[in-house]
N, C-alpha and C. Protein backbone atom coordinates (compact mmCIF):
# COMPACT_ATOMS: atom_id res chain seq x y z
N UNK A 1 21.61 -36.48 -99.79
CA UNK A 1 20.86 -35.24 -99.93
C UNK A 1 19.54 -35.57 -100.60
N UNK A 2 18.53 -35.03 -99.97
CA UNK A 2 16.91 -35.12 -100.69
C UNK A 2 16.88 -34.69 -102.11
N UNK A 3 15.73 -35.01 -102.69
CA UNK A 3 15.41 -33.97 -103.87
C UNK A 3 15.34 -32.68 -103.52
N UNK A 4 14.44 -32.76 -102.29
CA UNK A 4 13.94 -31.39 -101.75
C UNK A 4 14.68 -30.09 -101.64
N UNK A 5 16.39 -31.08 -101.09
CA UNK A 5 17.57 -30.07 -100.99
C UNK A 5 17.79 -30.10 -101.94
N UNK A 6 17.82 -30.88 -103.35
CA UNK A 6 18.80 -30.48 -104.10
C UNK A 6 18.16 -29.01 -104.92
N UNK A 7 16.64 -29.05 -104.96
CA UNK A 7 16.10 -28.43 -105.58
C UNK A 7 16.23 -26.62 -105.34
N UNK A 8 16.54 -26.67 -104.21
CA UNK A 8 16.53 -25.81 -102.96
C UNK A 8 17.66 -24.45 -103.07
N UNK A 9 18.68 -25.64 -103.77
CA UNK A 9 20.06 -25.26 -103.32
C UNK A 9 21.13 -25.80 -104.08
N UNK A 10 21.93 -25.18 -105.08
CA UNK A 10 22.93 -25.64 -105.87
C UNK A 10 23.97 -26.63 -104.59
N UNK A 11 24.47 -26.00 -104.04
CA UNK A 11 25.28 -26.94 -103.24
C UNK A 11 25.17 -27.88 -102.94
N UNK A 12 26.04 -28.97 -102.98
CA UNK A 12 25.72 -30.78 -102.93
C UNK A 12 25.86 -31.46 -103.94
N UNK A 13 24.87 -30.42 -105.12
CA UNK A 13 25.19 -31.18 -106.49
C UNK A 13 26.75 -31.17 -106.68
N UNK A 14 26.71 -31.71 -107.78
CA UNK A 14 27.95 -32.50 -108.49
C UNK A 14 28.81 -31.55 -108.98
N UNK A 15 28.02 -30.65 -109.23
CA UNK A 15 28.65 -29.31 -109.84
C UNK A 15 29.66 -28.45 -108.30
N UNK A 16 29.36 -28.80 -107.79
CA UNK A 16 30.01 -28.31 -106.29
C UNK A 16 30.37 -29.52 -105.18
N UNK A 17 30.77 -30.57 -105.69
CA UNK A 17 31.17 -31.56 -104.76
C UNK A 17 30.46 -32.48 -104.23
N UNK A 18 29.33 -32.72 -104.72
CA UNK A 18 28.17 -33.81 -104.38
C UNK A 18 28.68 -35.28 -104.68
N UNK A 19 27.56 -35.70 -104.49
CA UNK A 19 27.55 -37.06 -104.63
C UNK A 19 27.90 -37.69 -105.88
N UNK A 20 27.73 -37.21 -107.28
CA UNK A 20 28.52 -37.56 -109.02
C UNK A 20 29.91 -36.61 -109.09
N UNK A 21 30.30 -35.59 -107.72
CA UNK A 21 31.22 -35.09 -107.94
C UNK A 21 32.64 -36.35 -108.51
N UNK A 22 33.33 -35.55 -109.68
CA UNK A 22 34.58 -36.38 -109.90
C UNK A 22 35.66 -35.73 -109.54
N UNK A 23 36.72 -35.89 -109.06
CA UNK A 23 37.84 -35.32 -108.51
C UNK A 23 38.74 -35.09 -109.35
N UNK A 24 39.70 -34.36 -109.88
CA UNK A 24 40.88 -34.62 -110.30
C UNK A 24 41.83 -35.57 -109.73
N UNK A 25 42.57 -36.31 -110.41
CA UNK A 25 43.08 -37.59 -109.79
C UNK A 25 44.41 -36.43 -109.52
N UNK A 26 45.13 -36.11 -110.36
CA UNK A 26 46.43 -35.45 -110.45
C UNK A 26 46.07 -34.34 -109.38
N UNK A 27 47.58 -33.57 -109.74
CA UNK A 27 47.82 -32.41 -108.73
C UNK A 27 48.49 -31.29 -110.18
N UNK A 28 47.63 -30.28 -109.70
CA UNK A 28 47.72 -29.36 -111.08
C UNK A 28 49.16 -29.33 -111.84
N UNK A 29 50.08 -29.42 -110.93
CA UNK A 29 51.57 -29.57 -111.44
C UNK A 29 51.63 -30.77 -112.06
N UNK A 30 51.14 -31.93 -112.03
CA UNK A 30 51.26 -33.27 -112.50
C UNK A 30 49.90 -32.63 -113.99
N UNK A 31 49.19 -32.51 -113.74
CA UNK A 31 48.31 -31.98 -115.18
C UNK A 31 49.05 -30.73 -116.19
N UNK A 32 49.88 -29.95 -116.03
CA UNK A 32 50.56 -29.06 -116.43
C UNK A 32 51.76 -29.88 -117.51
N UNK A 33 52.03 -30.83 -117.27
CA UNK A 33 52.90 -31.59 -117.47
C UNK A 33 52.33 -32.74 -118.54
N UNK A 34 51.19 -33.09 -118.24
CA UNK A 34 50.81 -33.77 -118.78
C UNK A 34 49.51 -33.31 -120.28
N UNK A 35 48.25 -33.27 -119.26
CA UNK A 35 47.01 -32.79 -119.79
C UNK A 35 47.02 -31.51 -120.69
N UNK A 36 47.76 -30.85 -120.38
CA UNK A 36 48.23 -29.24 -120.60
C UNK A 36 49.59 -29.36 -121.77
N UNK A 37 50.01 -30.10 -121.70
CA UNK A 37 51.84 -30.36 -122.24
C UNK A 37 51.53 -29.85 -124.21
N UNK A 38 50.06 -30.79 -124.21
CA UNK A 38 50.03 -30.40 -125.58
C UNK A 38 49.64 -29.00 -126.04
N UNK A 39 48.99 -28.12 -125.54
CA UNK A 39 48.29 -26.77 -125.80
C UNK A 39 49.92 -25.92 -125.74
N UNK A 40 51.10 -26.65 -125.27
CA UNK A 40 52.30 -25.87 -125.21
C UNK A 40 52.20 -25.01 -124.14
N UNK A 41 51.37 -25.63 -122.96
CA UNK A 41 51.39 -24.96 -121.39
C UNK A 41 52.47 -26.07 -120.43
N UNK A 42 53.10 -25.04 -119.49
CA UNK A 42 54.42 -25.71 -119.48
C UNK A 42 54.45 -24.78 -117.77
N UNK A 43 53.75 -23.73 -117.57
CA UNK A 43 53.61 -22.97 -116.28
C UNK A 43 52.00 -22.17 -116.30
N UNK A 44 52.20 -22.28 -114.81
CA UNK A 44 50.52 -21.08 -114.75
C UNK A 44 50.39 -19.88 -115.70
N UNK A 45 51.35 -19.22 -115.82
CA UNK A 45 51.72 -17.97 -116.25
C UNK A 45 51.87 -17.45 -117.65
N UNK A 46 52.79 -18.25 -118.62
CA UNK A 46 53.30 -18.07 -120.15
C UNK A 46 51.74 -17.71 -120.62
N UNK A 47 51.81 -17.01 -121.85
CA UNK A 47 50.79 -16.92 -122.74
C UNK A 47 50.09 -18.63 -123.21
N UNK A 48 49.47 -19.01 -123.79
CA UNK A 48 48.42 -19.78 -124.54
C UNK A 48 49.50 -19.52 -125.64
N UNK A 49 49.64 -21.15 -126.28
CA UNK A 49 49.91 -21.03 -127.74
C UNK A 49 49.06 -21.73 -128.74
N UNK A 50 48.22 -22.67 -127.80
CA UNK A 50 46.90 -22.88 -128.62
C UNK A 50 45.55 -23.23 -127.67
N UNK A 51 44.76 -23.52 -127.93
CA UNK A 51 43.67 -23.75 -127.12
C UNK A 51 42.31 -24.83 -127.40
N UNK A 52 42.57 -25.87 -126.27
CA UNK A 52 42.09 -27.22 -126.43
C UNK A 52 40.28 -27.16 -126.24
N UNK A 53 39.90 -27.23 -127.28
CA UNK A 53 38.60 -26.94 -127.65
C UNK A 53 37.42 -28.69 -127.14
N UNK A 54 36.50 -28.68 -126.23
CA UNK A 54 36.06 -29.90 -126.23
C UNK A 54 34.69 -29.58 -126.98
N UNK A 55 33.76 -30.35 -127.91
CA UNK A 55 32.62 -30.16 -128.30
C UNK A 55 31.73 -30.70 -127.47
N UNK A 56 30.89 -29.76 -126.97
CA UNK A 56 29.72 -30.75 -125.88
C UNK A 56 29.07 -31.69 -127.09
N UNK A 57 28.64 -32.70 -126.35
CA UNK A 57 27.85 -34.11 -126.98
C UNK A 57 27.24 -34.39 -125.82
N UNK A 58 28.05 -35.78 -125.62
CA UNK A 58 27.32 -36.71 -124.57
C UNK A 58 26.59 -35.78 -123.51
N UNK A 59 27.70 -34.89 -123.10
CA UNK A 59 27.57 -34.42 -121.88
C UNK A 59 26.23 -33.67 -122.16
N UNK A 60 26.25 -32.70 -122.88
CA UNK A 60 24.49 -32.33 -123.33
C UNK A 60 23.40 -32.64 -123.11
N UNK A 61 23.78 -34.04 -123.61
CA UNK A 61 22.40 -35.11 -123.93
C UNK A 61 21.98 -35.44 -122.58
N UNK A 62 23.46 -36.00 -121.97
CA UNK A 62 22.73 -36.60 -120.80
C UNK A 62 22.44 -35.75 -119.24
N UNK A 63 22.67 -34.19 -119.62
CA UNK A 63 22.60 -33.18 -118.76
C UNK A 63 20.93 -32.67 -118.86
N UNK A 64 20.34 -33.32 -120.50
CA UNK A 64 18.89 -32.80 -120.59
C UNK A 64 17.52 -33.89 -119.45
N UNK A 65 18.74 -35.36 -119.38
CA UNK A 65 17.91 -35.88 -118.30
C UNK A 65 18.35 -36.22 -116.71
N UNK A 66 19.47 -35.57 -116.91
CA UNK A 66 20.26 -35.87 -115.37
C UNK A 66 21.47 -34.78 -115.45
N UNK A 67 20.97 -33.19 -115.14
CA UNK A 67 22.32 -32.55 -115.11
C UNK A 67 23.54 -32.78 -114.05
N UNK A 68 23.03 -33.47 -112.85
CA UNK A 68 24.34 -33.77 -111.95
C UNK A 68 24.96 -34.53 -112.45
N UNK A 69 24.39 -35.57 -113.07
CA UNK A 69 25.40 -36.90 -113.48
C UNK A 69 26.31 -36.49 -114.50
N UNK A 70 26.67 -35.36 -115.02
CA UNK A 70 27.48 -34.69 -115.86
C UNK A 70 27.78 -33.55 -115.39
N UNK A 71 28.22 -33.01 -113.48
CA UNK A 71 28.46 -32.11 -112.97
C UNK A 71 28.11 -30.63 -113.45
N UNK A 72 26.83 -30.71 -114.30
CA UNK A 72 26.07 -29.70 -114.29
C UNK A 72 25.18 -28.98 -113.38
N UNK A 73 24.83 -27.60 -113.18
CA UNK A 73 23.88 -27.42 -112.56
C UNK A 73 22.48 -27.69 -113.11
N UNK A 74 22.26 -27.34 -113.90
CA UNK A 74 21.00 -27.51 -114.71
C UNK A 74 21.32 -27.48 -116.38
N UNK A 75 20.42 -28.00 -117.34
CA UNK A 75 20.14 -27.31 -118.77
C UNK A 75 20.10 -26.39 -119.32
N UNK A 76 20.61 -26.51 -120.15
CA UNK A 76 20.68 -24.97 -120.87
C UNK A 76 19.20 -24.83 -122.43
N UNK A 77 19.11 -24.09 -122.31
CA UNK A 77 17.96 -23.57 -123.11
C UNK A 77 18.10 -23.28 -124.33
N UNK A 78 18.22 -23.92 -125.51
CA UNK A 78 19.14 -23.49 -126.76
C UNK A 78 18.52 -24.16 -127.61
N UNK A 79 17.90 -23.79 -128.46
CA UNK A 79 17.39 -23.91 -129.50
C UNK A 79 17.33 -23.88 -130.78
N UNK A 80 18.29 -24.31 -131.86
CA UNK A 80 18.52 -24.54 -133.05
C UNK A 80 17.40 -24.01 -133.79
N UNK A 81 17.79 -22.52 -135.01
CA UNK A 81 17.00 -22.95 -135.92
C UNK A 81 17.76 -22.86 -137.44
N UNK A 82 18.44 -23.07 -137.56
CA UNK A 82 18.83 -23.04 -138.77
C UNK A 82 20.71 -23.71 -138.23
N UNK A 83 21.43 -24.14 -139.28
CA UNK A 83 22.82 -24.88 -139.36
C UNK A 83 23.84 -23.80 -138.54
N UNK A 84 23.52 -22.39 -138.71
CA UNK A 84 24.29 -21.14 -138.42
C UNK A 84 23.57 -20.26 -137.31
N UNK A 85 22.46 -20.74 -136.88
CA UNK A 85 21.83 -19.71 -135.70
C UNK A 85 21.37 -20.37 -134.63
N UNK A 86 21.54 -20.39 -133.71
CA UNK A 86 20.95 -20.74 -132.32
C UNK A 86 20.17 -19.48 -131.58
N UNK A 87 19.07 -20.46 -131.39
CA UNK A 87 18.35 -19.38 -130.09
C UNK A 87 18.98 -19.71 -128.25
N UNK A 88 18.99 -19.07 -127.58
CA UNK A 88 19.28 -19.36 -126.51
C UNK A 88 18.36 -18.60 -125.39
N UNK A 89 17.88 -19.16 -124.36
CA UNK A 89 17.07 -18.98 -123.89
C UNK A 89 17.27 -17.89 -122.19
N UNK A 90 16.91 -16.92 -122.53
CA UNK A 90 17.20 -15.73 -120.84
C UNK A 90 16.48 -16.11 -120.06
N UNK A 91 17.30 -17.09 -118.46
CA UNK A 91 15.92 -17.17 -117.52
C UNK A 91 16.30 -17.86 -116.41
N UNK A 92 16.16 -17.76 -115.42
CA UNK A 92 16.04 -18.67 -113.92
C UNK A 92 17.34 -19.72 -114.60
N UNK A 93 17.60 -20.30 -115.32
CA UNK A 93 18.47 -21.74 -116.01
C UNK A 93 19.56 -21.20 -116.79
N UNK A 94 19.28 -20.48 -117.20
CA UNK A 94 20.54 -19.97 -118.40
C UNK A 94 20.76 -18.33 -118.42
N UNK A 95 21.35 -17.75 -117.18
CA UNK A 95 21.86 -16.41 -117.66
C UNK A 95 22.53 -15.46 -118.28
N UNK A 96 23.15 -14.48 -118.00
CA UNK A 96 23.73 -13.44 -118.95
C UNK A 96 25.14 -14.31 -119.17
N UNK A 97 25.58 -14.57 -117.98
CA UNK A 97 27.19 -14.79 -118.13
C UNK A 97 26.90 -16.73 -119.11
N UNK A 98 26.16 -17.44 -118.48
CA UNK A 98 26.13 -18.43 -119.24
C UNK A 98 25.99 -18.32 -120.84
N UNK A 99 24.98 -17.27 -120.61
CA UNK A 99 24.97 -16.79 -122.38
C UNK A 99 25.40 -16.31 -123.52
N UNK A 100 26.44 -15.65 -122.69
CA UNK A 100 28.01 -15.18 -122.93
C UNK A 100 28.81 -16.01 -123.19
N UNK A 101 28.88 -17.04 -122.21
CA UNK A 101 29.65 -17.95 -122.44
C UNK A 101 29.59 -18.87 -123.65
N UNK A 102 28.08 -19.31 -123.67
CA UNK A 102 27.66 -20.20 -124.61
C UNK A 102 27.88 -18.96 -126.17
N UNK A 103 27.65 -18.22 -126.39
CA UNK A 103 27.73 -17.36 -127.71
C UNK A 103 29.09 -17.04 -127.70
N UNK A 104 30.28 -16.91 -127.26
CA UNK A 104 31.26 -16.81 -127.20
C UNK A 104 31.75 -18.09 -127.96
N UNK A 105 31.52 -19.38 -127.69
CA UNK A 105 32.08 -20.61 -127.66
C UNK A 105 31.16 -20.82 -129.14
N UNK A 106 30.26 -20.70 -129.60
CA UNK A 106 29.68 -20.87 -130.69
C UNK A 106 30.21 -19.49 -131.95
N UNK A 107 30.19 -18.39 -131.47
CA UNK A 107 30.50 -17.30 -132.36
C UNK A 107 31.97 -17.76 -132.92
N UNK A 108 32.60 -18.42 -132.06
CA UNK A 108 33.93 -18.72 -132.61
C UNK A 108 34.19 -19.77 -133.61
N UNK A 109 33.12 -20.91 -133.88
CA UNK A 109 32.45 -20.86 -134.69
C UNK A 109 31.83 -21.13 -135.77
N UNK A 110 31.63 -19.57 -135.97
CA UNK A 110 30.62 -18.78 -136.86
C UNK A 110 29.22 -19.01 -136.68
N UNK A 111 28.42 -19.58 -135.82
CA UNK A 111 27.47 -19.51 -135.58
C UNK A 111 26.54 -18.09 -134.80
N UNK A 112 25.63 -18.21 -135.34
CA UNK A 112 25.07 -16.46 -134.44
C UNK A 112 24.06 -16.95 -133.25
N UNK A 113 24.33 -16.32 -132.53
CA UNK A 113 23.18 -17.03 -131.18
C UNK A 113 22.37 -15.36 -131.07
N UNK A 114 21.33 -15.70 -130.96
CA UNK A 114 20.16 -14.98 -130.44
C UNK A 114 19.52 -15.32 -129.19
N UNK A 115 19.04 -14.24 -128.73
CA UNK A 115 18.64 -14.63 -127.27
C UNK A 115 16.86 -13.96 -127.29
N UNK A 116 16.23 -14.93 -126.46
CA UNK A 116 15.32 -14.94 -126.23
C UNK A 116 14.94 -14.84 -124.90
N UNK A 117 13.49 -14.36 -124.48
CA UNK A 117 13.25 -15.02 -122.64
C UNK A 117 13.02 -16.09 -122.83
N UNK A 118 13.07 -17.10 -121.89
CA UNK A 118 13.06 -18.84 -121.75
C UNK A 118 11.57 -18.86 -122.15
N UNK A 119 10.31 -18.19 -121.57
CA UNK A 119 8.90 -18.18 -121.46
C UNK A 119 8.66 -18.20 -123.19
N UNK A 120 9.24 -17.54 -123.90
CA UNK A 120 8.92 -17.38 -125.31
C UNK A 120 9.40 -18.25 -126.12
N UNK A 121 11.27 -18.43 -125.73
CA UNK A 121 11.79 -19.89 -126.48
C UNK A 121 10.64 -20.97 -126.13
N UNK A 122 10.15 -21.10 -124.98
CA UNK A 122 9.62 -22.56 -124.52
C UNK A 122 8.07 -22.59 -125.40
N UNK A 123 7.77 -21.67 -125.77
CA UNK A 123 6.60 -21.43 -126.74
C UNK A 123 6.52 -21.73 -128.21
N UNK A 124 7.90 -21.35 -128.50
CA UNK A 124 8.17 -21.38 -129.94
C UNK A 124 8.61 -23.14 -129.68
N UNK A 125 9.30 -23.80 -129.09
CA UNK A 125 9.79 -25.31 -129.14
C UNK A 125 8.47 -26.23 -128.70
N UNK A 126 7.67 -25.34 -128.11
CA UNK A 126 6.93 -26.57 -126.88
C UNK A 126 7.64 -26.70 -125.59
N UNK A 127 6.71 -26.67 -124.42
CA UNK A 127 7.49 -27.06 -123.07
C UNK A 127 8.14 -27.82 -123.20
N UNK A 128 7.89 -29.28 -123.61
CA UNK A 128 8.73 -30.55 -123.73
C UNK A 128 10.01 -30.20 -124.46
N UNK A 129 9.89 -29.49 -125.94
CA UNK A 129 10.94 -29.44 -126.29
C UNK A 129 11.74 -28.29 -125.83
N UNK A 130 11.53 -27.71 -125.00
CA UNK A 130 12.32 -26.71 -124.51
C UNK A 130 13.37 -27.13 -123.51
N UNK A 131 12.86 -28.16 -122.95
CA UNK A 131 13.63 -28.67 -121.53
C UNK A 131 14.12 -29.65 -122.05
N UNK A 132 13.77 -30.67 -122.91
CA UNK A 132 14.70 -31.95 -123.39
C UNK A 132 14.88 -32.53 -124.89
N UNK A 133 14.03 -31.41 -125.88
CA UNK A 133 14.82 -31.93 -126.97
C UNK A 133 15.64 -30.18 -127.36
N UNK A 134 16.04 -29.90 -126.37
CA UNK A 134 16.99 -28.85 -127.24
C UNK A 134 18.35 -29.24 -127.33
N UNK A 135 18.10 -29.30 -128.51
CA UNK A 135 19.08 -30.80 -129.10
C UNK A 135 20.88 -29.70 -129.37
N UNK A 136 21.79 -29.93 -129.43
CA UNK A 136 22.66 -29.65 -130.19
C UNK A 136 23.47 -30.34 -131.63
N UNK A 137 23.08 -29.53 -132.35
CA UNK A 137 22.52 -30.61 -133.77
C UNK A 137 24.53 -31.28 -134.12
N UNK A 138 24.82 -31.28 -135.52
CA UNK A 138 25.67 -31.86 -136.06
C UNK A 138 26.81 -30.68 -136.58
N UNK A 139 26.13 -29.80 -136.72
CA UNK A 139 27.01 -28.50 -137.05
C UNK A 139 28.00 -27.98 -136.45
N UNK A 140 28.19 -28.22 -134.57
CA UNK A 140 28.85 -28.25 -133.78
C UNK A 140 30.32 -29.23 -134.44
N UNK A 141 29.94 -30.55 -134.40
CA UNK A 141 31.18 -30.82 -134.72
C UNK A 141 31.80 -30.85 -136.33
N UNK A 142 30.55 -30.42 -136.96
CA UNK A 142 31.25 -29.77 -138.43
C UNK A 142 32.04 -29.15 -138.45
N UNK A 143 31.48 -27.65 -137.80
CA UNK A 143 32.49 -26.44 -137.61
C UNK A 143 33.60 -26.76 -136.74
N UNK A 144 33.49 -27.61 -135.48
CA UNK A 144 34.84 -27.63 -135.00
C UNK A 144 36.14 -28.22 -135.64
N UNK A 145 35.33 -29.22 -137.01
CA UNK A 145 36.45 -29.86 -137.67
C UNK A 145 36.93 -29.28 -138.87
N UNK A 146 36.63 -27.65 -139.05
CA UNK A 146 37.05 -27.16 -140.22
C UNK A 146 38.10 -26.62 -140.00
């Protein structure tokens, strides 16, 4: 696939079966059993008795210079300003439901995310730092280890 397409058109990327696509090796019944065994999931169905939390890192970092190669669609727009607040950025890259998502996964937590339009975050960081140093600082895996 070109740049041209990829630019064009989510489909192809990695995030939908492209070329860095990774497969599941197993068969969901073989992951249920396994991958799943510890969260105390045992069928599709039973309630959750706990819930296996991953902290983005690597994948972050290396999604700010190659989001396929980490089956991303694109970057996310997020902007640190303080240990407890994130800005996050509204726009073409990062929407409502992503933003949801991402403040959901941080509020839990205790961090507060604020939202901005991308045009204004990218003002307050700098273009450059809007697209590749929006860093996710150390606080992430503070809070996840409390």
């Amino acid at each position: 696939m070109s740049d041209d397409d990829k630019s064009s058109s989510s489909f192809g990327t990695a995030a939908y079966g492209g070329d860095n696509w990774s497969p599941r090796l197993d068969t969901h019944q073989q992951e249920l059993g396994k991958l799943w065994a510890n969260c105390g999931i045992d069928s599709e169905w039973r309630a959750l008795k706990s819930v296996l939390l991953h902290c983005p890192d690597k994948e972050l970092n290396a999604a700010g210079d190659d989001p396929d190669a980490v089956q991303m669609l694109d970057v996310i727009d997020l902007m640190w300003l303080d240990e407890k607040t994130a800005m996050i950025g509204r726009g073409l890259r990062t929407n409502d439901a992503a933003i949801k998502q991402i403040g959901s996964l941080l509020g839990g937590l205790g961090i507060e995310c604020l939202t901005s339009p991308t045009d204004e975050l990218s003002r307050a960081a700098g273009n450059i730092g809007c697209l590749t140093a929006v860093l996710w600082r150390e606080c992430l895996q503070v809070a996840n280890e409390r």
